[in-house]
Protein backbone atom coordinates (compact mmCIF):
# COMPACT_ATOMS: atom_id res chain seq x y z
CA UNK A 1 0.00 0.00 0.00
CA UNK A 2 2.76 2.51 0.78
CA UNK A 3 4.63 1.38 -2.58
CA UNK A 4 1.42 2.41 -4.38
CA UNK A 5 0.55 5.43 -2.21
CA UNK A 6 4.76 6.83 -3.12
CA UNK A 7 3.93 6.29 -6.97
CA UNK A 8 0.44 8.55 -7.04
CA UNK A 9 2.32 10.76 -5.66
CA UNK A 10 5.28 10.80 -7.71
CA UNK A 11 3.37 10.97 -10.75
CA UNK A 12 1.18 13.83 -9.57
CA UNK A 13 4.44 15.80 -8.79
CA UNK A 14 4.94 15.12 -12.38
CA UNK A 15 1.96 16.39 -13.92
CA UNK A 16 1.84 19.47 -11.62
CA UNK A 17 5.29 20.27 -11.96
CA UNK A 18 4.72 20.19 -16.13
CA UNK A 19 1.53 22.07 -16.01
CA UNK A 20 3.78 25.22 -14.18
CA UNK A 21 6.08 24.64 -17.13
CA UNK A 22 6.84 28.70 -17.35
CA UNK A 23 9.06 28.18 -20.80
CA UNK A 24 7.94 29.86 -23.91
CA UNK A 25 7.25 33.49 -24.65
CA UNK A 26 5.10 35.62 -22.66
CA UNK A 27 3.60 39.25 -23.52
CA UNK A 28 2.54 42.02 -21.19
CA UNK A 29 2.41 45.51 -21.23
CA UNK A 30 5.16 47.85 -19.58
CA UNK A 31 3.26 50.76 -17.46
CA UNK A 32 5.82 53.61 -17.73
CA UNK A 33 3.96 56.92 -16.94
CA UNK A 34 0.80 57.87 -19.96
CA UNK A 35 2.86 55.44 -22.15
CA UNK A 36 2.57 51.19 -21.97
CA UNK A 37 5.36 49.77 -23.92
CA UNK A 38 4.88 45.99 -25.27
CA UNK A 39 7.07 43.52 -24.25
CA UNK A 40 7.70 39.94 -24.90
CA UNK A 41 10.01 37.51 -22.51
CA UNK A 42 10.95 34.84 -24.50
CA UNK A 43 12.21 31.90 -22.15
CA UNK A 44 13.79 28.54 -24.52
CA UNK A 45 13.55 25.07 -22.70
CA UNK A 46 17.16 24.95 -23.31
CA UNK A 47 18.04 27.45 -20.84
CA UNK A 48 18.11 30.82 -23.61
CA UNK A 49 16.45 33.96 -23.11
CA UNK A 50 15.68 37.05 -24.81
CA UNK A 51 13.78 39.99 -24.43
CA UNK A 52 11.28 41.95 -27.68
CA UNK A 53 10.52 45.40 -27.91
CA UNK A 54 8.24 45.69 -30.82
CA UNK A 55 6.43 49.23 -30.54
CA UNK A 56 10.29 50.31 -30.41
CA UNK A 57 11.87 47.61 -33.13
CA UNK A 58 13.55 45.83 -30.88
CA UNK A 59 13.49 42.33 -30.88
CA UNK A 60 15.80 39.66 -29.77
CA UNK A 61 17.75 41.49 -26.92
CA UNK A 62 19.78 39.03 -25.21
CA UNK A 63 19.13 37.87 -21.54
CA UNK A 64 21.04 35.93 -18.90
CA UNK A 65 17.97 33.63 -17.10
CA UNK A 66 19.71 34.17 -13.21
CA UNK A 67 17.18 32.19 -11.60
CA UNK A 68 14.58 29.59 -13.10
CA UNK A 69 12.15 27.04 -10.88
CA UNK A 70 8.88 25.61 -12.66
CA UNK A 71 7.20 28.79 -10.94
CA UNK A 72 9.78 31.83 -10.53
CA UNK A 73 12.04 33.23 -13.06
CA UNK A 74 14.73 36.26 -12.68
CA UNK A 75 16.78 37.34 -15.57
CA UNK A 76 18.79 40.44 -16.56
CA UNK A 77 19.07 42.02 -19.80
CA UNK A 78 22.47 43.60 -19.24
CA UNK A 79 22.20 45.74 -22.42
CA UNK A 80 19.58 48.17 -21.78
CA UNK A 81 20.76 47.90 -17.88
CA UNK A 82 17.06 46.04 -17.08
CA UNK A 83 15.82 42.92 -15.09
CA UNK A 84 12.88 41.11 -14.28
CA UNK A 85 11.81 39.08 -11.68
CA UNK A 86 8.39 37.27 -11.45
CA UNK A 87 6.56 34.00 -10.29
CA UNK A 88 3.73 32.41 -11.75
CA UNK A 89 0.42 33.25 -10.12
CA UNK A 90 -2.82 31.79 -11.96
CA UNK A 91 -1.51 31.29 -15.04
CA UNK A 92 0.06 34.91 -15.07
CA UNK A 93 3.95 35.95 -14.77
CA UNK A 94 3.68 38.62 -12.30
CA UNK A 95 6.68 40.37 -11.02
CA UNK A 96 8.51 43.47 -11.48
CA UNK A 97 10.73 44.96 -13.98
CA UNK A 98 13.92 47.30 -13.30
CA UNK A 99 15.12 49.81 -15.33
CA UNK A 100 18.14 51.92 -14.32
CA UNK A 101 17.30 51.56 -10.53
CA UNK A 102 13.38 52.28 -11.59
CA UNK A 103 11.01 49.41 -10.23
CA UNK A 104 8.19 49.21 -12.37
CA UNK A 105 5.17 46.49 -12.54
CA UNK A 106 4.98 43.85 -15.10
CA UNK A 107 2.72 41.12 -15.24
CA UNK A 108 3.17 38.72 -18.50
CA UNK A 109 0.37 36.44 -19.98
CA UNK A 110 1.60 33.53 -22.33
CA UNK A 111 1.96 34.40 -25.67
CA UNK A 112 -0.03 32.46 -28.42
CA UNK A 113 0.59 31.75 -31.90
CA UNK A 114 -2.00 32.23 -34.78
CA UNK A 115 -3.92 28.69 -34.17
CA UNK A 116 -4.49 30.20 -30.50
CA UNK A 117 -1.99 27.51 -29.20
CA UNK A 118 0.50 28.37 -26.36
CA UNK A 119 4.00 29.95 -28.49
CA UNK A 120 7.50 28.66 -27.66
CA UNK A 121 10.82 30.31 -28.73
């Protein structure tokens, strides 16, 4: 009974551990004074990060992922001096982003393609 009791609950560690998977790209919009800014995390299950810009043409920015667990993330984005830190609350990414000592919001919502499926980088 104890053998079968240990391997439910392995397996359900399993299943909720995948289903908190926080890899792929996730959208939100930056709150900096009257003006949001788009911006898209893009977190690879091989460990690669970037960050997009696109109101500002940016796209691709490299990131360094500091911290990853299947519900937290940190990175930095050392080239516009920026970094994010969040953990995955219903579904949502919701952390903070900092900008040249400025704390701001940011709360990101998976991304999804044009089939309305959940994107990956």
């Amino acid at each position: 009974m104890k053998k079968l009791f240990f391997t439910l609950a392995l397996a359900c560690t399993g299943v909720i551990a995948s289903a908190q998977n926080i890899s792929g790209s996730w959208n939100g919009e930056l709150a900096a004074g009257l003006q949001k800014i788009p911006l898209v995390l893009n977190l690879a299950a091989d460990g690669t990060c970037t960050l997009d810009s696109p109101q500002q043409g940016a796209k691709g920015i490299a990131a360094t992922i500091d911290y990853i667990s299947t519900d937290s993330v940190t990175v930095s984005v050392k080239q516009i001096n920026a970094s994010y830190s969040a953990r995955l609350q219903d579904g949502e990414l919701k952390g903070t982003f900092t900008q040249n000592g400025f704390k701001l919001p940011l709360n990101l919502k998976p991304a999804h393609d044009a089939r309305g499926e959940t994107a990956t980088p």
